[in-house]
Protein backbone atom coordinates (compact mmCIF):
# COMPACT_ATOMS: atom_id res chain seq x y z
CA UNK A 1 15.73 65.76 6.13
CA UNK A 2 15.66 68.73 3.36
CA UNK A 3 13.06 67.17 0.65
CA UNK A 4 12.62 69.69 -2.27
CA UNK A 5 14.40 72.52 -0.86
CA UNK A 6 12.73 72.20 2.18
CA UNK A 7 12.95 70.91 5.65
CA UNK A 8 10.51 68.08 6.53
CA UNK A 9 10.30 65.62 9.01
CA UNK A 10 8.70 61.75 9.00
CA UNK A 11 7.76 59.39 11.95
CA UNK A 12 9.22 55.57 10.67
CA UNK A 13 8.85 52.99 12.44
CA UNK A 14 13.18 51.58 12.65
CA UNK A 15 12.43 48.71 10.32
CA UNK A 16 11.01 51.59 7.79
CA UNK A 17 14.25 53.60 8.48
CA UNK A 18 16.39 51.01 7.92
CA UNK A 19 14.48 49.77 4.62
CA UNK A 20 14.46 52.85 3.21
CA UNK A 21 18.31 53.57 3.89
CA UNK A 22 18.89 50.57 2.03
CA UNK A 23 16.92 51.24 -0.65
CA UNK A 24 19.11 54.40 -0.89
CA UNK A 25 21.96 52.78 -0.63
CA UNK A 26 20.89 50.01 -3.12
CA UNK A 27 20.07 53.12 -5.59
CA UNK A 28 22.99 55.07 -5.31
CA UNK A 29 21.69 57.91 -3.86
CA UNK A 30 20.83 59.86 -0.51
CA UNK A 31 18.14 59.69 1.67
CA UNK A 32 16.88 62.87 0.93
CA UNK A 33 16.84 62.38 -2.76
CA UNK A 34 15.18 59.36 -2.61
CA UNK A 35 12.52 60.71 -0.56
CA UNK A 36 12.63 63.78 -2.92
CA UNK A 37 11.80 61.99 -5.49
CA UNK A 38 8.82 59.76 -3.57
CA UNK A 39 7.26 63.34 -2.49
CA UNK A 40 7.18 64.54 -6.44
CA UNK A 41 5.17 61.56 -7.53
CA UNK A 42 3.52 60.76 -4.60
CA UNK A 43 -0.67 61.78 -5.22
CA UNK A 44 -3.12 62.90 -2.59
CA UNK A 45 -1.60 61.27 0.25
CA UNK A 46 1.48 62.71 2.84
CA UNK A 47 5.34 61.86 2.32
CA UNK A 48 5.36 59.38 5.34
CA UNK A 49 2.19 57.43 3.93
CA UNK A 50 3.89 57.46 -0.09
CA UNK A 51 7.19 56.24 1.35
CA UNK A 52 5.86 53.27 3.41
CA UNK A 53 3.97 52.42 0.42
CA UNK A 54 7.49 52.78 -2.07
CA UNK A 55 9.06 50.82 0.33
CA UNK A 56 6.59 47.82 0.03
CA UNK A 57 6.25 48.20 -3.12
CA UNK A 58 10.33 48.23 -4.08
CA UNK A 59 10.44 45.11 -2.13
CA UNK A 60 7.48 43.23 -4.04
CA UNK A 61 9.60 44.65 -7.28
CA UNK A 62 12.35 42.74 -6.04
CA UNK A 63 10.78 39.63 -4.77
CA UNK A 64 9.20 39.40 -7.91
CA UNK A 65 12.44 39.67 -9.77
CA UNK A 66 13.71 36.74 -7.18
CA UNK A 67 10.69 34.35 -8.24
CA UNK A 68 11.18 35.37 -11.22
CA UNK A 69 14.62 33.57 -11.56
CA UNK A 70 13.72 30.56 -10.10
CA UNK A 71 14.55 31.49 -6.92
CA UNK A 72 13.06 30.67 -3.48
CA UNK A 73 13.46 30.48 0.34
CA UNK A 74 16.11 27.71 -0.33
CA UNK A 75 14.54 25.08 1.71
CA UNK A 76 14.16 26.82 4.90
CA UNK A 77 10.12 27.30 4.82
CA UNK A 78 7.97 30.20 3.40
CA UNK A 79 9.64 33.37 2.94
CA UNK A 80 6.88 34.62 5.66
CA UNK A 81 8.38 32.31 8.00
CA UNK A 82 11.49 33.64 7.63
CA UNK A 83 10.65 37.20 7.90
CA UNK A 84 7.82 36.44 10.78
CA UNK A 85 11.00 34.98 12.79
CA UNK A 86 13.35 37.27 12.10
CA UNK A 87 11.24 40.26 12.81
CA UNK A 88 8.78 39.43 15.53
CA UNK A 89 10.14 36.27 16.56
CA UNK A 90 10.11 33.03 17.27
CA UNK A 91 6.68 31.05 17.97
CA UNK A 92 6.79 29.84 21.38
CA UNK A 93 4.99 27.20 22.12
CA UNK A 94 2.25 28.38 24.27
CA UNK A 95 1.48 25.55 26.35
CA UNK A 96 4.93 24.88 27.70
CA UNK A 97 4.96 28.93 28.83
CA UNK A 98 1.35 28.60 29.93
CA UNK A 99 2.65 25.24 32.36
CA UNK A 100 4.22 27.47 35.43
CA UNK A 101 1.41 29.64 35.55
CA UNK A 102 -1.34 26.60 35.86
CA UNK A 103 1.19 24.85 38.81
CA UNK A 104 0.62 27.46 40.99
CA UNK A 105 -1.60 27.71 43.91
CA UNK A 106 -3.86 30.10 43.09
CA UNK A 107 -6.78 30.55 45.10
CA UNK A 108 -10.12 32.74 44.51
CA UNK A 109 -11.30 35.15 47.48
CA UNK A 110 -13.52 37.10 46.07
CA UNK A 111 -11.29 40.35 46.82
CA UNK A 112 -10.27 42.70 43.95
């Protein structure tokens, strides 16, 4: 990416990628501007570090403005829910996956 003139790079993690293309998007503008524009106000800290912390913060802005309109998950559980099983996963339920493991024959030796 060319931030101020210059060529940079940043390690995201894909989530981080994709937020921050949105954010772009949402914006009207391009990637590198954005980030441009992070790296001029961003103090004592590196462009990767000040963009992760735009991103959350943009997205607190904006769930903010949600509650702020009376708005929630819509009956579906917590918005952590939500975002726990959409990003990591589903809980599985640990006792049921733990079950074939405990019916097998396992027996000690003593050998490594």
């Amino acid at each position: 990416m060319t931030v101020g003139g210059r060529r940079t790079s940043m390690r995201l993690e894909p989530q981080m990628w994709d937020a921050i293309e949105t954010i772009a998007k949402l914006e009207g503008m391009s990637i590198n501007r954005l980030c441009a524009e992070i790296d001029q106000r961003r103090r004592d800290v590196g462009l990767t570090s000040a963009t992760r912390v735009f991103i959350i913060s943009y997205y607190r802005q904006l769930v903010r403005s949600y509650e702020g309109q009376g708005l929630g998950p819509n009956g579906n559980g917590s918005l952590a829910r939500i975002v726990l099983d959409s990003v990591v996963g589903k809980p599985i339920d640990r006792v049921t996956a733990l079950r074939p493991m405990a019916d097998r024959n396992l027996a000690v030796t003593g050998e490594d």
